[in-house]
N, C-alpha and C. Protein backbone atom coordinates (compact mmCIF):
# COMPACT_ATOMS: atom_id res chain seq x y z
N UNK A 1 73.10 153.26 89.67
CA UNK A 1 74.13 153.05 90.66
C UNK A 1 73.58 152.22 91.81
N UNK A 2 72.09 153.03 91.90
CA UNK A 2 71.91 151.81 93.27
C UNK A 2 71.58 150.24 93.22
N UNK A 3 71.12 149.96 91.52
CA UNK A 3 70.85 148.95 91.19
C UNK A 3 72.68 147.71 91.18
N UNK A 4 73.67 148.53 91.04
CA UNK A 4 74.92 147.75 91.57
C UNK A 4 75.02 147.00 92.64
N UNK A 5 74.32 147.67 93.64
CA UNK A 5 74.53 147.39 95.06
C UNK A 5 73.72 146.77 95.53
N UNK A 6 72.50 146.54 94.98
CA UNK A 6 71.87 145.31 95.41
C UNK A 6 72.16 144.12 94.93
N UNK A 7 71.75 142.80 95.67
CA UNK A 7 71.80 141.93 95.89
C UNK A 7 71.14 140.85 94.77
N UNK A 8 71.64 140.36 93.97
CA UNK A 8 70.86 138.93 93.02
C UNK A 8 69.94 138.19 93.81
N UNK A 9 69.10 138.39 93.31
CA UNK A 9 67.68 137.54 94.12
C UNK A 9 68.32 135.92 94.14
N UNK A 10 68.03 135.11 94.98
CA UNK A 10 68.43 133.55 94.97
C UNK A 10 67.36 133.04 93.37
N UNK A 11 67.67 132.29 93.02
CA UNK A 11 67.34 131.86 91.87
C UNK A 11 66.79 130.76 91.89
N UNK A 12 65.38 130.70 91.74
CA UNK A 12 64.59 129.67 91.78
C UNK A 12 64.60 128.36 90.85
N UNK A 13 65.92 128.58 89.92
CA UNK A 13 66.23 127.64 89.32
C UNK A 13 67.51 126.96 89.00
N UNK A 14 68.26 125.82 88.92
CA UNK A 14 68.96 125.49 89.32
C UNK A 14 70.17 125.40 88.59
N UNK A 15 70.43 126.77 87.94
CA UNK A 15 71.32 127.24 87.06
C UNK A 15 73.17 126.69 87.14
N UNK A 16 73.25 126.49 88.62
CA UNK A 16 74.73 126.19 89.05
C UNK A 16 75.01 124.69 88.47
N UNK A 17 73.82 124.01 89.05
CA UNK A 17 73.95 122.76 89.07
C UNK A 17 73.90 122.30 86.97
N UNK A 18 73.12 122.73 86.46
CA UNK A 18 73.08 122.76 85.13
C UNK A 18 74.68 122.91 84.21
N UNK A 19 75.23 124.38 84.77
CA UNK A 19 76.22 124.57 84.26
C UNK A 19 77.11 123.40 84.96
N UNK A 20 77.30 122.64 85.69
CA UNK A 20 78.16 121.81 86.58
C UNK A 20 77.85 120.42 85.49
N UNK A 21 76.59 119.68 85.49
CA UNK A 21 76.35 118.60 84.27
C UNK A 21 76.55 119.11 83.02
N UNK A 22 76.64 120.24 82.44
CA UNK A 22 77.01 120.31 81.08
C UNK A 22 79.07 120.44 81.08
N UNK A 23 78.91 120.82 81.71
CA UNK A 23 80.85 121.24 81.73
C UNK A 23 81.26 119.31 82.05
N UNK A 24 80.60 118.86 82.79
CA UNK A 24 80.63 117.35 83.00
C UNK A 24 80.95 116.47 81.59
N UNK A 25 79.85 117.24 80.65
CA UNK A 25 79.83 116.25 79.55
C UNK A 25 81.00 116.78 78.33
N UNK A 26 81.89 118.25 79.01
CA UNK A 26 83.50 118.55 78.08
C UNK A 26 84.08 117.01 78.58
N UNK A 27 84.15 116.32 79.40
CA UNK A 27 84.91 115.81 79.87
C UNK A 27 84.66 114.34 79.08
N UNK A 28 83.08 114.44 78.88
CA UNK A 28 82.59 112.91 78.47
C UNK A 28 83.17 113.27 77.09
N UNK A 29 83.07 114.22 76.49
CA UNK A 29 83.43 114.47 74.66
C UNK A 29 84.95 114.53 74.80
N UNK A 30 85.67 114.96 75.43
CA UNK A 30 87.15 114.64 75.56
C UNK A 30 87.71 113.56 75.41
N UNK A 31 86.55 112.49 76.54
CA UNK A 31 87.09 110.69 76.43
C UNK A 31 86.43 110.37 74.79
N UNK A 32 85.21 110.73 74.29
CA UNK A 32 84.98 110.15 73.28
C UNK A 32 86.05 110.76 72.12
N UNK A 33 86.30 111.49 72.16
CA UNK A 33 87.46 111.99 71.29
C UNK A 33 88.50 111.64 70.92
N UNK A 34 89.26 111.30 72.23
CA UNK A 34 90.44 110.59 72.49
C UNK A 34 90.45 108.89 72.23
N UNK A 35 88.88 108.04 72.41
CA UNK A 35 88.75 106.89 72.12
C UNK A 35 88.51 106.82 71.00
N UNK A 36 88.17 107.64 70.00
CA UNK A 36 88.37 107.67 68.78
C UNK A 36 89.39 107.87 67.99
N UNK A 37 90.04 109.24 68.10
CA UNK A 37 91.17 109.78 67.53
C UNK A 37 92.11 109.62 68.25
N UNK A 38 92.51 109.84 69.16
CA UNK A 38 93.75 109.20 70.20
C UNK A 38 94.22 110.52 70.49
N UNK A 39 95.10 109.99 71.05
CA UNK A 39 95.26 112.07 71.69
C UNK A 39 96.12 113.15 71.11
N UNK A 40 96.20 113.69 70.42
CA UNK A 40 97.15 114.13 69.63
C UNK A 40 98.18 115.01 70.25
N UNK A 41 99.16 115.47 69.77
CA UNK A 41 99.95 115.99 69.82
C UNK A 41 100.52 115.32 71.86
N UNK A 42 100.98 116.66 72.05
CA UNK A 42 101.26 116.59 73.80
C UNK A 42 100.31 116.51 74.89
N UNK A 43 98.72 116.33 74.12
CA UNK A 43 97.66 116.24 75.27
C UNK A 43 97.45 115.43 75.60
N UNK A 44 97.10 115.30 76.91
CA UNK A 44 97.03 114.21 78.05
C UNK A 44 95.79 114.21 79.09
N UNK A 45 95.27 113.76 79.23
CA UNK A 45 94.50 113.96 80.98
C UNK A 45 94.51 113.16 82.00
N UNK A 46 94.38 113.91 82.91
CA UNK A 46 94.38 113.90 84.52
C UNK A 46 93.19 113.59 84.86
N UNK A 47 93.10 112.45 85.32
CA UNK A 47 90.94 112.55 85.87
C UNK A 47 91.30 111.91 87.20
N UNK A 48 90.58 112.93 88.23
CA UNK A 48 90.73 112.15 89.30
C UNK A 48 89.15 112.21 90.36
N UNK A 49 89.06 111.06 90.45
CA UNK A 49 87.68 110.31 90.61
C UNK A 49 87.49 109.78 92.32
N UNK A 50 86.37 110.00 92.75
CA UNK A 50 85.95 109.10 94.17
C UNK A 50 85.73 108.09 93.95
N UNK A 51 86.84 107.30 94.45
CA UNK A 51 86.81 105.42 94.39
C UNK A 51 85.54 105.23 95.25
N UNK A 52 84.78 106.07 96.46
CA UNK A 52 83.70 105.85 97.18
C UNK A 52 82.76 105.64 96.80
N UNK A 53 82.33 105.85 95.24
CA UNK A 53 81.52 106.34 94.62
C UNK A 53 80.42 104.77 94.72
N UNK A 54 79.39 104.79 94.53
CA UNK A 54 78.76 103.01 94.74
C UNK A 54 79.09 102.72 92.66
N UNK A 55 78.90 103.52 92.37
CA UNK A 55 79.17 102.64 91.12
C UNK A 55 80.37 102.48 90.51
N UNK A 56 81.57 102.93 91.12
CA UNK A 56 82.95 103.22 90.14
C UNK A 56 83.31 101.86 90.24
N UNK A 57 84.04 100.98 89.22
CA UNK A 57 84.19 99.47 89.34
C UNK A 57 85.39 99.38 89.08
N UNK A 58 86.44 99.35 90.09
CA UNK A 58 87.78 99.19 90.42
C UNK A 58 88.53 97.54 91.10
N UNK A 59 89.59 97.52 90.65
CA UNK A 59 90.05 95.83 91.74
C UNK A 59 89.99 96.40 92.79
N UNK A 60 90.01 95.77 93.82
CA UNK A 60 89.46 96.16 95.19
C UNK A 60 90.98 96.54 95.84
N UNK A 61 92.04 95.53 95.31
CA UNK A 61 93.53 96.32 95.80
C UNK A 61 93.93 97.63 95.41
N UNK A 62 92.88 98.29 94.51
CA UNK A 62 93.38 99.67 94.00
C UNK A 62 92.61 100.58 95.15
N UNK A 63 91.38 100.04 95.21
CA UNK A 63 90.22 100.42 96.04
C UNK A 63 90.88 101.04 97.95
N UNK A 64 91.78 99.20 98.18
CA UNK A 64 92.21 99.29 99.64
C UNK A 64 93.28 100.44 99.22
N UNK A 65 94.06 100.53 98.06
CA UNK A 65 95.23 101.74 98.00
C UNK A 65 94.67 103.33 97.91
N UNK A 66 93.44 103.43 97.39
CA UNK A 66 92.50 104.75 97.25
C UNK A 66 91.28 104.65 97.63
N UNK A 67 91.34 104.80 99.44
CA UNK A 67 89.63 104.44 99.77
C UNK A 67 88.47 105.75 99.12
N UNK A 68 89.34 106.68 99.32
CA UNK A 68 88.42 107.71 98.85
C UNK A 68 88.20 108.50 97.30
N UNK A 69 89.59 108.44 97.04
CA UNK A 69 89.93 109.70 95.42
C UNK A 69 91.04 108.69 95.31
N UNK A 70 91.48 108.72 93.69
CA UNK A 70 92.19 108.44 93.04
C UNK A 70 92.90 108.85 91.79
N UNK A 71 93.80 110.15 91.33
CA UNK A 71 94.01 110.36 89.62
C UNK A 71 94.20 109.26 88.92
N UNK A 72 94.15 109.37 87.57
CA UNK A 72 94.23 108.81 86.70
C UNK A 72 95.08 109.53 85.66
N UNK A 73 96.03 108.86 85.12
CA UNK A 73 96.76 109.64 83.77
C UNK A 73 96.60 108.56 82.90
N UNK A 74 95.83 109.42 81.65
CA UNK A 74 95.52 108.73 80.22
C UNK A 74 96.63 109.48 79.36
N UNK A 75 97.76 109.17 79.18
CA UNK A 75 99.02 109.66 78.45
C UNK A 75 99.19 108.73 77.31
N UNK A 76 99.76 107.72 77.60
CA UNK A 76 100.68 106.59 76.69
C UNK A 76 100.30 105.23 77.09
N UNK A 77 100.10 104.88 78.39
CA UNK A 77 99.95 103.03 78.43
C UNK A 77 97.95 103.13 78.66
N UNK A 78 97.37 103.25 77.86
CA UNK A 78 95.90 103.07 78.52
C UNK A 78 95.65 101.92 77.19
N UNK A 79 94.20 101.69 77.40
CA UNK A 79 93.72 100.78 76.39
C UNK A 79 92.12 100.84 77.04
N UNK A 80 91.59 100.59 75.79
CA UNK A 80 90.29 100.22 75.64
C UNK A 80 89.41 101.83 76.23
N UNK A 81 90.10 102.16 75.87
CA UNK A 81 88.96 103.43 76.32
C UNK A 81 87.92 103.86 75.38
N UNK A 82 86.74 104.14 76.13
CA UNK A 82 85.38 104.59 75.51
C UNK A 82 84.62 105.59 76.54
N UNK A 83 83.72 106.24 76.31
CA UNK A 83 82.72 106.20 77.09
C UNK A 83 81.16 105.78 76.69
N UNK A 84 80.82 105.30 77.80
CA UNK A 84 79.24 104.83 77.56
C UNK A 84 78.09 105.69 78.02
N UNK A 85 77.39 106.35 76.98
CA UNK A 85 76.32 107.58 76.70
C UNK A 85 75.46 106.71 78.23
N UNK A 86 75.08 106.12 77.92
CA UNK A 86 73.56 105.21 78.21
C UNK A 86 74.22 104.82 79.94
N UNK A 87 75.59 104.71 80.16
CA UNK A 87 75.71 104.47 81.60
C UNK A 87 76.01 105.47 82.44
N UNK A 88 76.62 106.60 81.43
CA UNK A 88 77.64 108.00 81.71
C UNK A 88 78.32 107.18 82.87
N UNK A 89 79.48 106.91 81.95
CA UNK A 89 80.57 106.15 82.67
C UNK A 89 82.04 105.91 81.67
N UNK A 90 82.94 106.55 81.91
CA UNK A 90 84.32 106.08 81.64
C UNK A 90 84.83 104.74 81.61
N UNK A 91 84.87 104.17 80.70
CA UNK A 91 86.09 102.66 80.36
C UNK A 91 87.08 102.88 80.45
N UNK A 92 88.39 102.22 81.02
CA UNK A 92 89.48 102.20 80.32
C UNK A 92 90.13 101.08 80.98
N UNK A 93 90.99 100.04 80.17
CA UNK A 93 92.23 99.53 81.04
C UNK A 93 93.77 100.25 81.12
N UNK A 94 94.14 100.26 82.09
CA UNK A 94 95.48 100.46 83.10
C UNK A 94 96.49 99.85 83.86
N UNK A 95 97.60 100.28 83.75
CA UNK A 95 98.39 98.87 84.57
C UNK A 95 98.90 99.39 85.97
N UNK A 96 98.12 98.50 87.15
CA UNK A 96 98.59 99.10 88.27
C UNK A 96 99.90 97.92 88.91
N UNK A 97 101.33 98.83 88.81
CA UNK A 97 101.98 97.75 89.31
C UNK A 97 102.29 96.56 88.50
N UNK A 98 102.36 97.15 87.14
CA UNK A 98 102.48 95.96 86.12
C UNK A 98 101.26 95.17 85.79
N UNK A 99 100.34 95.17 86.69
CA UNK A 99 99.16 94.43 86.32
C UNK A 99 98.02 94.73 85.76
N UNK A 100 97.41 94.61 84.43
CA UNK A 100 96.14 95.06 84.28
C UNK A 100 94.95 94.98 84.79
N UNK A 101 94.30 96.55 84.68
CA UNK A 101 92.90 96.23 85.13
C UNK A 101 92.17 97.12 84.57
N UNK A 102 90.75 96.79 84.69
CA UNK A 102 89.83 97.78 84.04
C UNK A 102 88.99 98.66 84.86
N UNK A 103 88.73 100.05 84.52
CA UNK A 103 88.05 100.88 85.44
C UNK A 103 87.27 101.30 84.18
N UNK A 104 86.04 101.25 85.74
CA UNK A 104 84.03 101.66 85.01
C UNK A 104 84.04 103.25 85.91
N UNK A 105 84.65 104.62 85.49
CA UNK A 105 84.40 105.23 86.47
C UNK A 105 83.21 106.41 85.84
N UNK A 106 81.88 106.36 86.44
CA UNK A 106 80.91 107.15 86.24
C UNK A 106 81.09 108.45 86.10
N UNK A 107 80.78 109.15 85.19
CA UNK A 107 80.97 110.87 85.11
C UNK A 107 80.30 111.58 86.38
N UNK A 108 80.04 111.21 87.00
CA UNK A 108 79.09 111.65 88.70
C UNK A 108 80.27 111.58 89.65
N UNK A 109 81.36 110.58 89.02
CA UNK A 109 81.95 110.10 90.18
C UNK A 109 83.61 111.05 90.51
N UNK A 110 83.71 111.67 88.52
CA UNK A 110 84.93 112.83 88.42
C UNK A 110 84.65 114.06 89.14
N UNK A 111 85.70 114.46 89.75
CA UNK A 111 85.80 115.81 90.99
C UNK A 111 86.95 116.54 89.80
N UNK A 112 87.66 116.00 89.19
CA UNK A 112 88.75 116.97 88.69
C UNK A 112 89.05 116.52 87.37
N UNK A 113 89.19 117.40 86.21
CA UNK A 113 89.58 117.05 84.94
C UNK A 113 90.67 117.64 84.76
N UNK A 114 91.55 117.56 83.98
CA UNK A 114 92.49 118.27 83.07
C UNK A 114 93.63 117.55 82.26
N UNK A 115 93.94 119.31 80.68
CA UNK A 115 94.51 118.60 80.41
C UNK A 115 95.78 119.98 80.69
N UNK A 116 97.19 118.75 81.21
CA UNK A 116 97.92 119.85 81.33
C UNK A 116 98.77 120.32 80.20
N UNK A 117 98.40 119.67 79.07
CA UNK A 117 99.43 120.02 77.63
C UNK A 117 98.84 121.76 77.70
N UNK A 118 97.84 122.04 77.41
CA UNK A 118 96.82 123.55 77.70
C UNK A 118 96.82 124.35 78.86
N UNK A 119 97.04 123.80 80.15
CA UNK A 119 96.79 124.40 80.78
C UNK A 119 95.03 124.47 81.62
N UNK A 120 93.89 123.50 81.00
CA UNK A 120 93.28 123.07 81.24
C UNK A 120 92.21 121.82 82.06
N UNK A 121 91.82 123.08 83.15
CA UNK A 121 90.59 122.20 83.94
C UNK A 121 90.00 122.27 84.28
N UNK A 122 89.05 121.73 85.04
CA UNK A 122 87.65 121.45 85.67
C UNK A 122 87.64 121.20 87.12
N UNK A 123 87.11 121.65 88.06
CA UNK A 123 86.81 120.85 88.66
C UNK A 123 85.51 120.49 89.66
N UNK A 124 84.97 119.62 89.94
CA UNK A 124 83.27 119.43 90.26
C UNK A 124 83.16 119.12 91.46
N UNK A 125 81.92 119.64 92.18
CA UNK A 125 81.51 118.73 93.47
C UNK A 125 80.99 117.65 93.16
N UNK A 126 81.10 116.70 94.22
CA UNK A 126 81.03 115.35 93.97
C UNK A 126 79.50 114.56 93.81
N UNK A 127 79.25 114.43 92.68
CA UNK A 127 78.05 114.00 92.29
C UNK A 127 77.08 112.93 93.60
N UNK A 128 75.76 113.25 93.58
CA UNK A 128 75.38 112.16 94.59
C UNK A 128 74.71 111.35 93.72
N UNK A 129 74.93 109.90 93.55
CA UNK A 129 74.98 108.57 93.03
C UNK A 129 73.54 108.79 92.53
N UNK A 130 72.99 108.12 92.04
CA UNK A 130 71.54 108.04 91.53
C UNK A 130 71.07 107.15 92.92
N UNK A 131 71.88 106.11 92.74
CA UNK A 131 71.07 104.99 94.10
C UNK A 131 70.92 105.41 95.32
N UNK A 132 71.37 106.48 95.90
CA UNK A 132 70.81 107.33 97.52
C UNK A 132 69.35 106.56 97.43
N UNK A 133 70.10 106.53 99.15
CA UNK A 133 68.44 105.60 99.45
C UNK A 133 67.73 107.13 99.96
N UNK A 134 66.34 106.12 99.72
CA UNK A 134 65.05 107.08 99.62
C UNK A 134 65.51 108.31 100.87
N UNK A 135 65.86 107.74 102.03
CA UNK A 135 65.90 108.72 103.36
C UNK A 135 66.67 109.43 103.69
N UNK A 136 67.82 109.73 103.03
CA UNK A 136 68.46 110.30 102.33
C UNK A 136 67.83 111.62 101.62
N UNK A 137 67.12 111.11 100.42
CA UNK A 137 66.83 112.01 99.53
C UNK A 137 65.32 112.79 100.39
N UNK A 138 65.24 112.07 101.40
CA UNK A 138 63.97 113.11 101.98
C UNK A 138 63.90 114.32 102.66
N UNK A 139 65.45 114.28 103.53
CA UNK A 139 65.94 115.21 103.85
C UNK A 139 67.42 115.58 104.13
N UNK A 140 67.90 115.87 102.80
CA UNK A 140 69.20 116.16 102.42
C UNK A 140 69.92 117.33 103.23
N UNK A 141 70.65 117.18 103.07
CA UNK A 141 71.74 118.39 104.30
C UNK A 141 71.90 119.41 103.22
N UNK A 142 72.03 121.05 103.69
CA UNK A 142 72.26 121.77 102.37
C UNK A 142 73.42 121.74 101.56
N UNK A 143 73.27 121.35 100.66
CA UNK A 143 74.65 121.14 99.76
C UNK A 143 75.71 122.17 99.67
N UNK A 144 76.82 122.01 99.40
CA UNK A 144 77.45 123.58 98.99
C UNK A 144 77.40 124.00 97.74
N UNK A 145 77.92 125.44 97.72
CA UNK A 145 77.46 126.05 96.31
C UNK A 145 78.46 125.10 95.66
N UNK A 146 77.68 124.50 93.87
CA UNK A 146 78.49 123.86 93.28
C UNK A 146 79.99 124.71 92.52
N UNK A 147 80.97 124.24 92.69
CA UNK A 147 82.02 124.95 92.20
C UNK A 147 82.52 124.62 90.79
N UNK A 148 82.57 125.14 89.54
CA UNK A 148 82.81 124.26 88.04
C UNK A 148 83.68 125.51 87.62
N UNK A 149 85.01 125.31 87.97
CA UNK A 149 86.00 126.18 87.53
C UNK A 149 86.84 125.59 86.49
N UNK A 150 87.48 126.93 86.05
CA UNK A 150 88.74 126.35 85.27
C UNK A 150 90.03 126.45 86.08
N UNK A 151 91.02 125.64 86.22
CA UNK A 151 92.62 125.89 87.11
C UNK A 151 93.47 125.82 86.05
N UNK A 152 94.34 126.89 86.72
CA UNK A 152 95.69 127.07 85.91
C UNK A 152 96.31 126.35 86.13
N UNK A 153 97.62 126.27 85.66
CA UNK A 153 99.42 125.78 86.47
C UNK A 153 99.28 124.13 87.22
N UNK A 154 98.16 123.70 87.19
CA UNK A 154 98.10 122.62 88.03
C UNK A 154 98.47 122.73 89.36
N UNK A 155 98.71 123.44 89.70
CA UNK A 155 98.27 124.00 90.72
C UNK A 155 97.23 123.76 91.99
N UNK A 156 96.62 122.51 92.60
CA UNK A 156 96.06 122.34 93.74
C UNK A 156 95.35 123.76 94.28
N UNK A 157 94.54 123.95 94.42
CA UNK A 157 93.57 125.35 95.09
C UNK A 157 93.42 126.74 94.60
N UNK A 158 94.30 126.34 93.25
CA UNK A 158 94.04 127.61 92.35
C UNK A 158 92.98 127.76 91.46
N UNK A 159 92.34 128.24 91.79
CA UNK A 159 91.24 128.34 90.75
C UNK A 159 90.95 129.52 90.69
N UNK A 160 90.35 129.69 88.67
CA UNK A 160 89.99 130.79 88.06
C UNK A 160 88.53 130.90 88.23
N UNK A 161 87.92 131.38 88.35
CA UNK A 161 86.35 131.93 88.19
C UNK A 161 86.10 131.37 86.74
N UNK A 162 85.11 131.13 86.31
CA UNK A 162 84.37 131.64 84.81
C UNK A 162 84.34 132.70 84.03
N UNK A 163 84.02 133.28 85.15
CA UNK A 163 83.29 134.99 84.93
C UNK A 163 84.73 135.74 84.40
N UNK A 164 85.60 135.43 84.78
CA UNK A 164 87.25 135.78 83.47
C UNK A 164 87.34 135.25 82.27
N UNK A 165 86.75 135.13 82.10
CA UNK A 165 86.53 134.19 80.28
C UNK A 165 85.59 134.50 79.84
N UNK A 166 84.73 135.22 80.22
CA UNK A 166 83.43 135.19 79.41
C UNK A 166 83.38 136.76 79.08
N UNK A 167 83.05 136.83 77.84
CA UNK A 167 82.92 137.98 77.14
C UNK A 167 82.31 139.36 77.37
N UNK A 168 83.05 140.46 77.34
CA UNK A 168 82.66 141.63 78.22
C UNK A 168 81.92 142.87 77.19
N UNK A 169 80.76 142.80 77.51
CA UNK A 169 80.21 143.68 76.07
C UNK A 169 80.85 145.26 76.11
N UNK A 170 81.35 146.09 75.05
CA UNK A 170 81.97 147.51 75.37
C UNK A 170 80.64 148.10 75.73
N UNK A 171 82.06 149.19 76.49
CA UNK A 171 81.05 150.48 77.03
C UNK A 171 81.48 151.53 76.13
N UNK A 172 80.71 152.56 75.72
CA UNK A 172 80.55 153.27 74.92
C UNK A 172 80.75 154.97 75.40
């Protein structure tokens, strides 16, 4: 009983952040899935990405329309979608306003996945770029705890825990 009530030692290893890049890469096997097989039935996704990001490669009029975040719906008009292992980065062309264009958006750079045919999503703190300059990385501000939930209903600020999905061994 008293062992309930204490406290989880901080964890000298960086378990949050781990589970946060692997749940990252449902998202990369989703696009490779879909650039292969196409999306079947009523599924769709929602990706919505920091245009701030230094590597996301957007027209710059989409850029001045979303300085910061931007969704994306991959439903019915997309093209050319892939993802690239070796850049971890999203392809696709899109028509903004009738006009095509192509977006390079880095898996570092997605804050939110889903698909709402399921009821399924993700969503991530915002990756810091590989290119942070050195002074920066010398003395970083404390990050917040990383958050890698699933959301219901689409729903904006609803979020489920993990720890509701994951398997509860019986008590006897």
């Amino acid at each position: 009983m008293e062992d309930d009530q204490k406290q989880r030692p901080e964890s000298l290893l960086p378990y949050e952040k781990w589970i946060e890049q692997a749940l990252r890469h449902v998202v990369a096997q989703a696009i490779e899935h879909a650039a292969v097989e196409g999306l079947p039935g009523g599924h769709h996704f929602y990706i919505t990405f920091r245009t701030d990001h230094p590597d996301v490669e957007i027209p710059q009029r989409i850029r001045a329309q979303y300085p910061s975040e931007m969704t994306i719906v991959l439903q019915h008009q997309f093209w050319d979608l892939s993802y690239d292992r070796e850049a971890e980065a999203i392809h696709v062309g899109l028509s903004f306003g009738g006009v095509p264009s192509k977006l390079i958006i880095p898996l570092a750079a997605v804050v939110e996945f889903a698909d709402p045919h399921i009821r399924y999503g993700l969503r991530f703190q915002p990756a810091e770029p590989a290119s942070a300059a050195p002074e920066e990385e010398a003395s970083p501000p404390a990050p917040p705890e990383p958050e890698a939930s699933e959301t219901k209903d689409n729903e904006p600020g609803q979020v489920v825990s993990l720890d509701a999905f994951r398997r509860k061994t019986p008590q006897n």
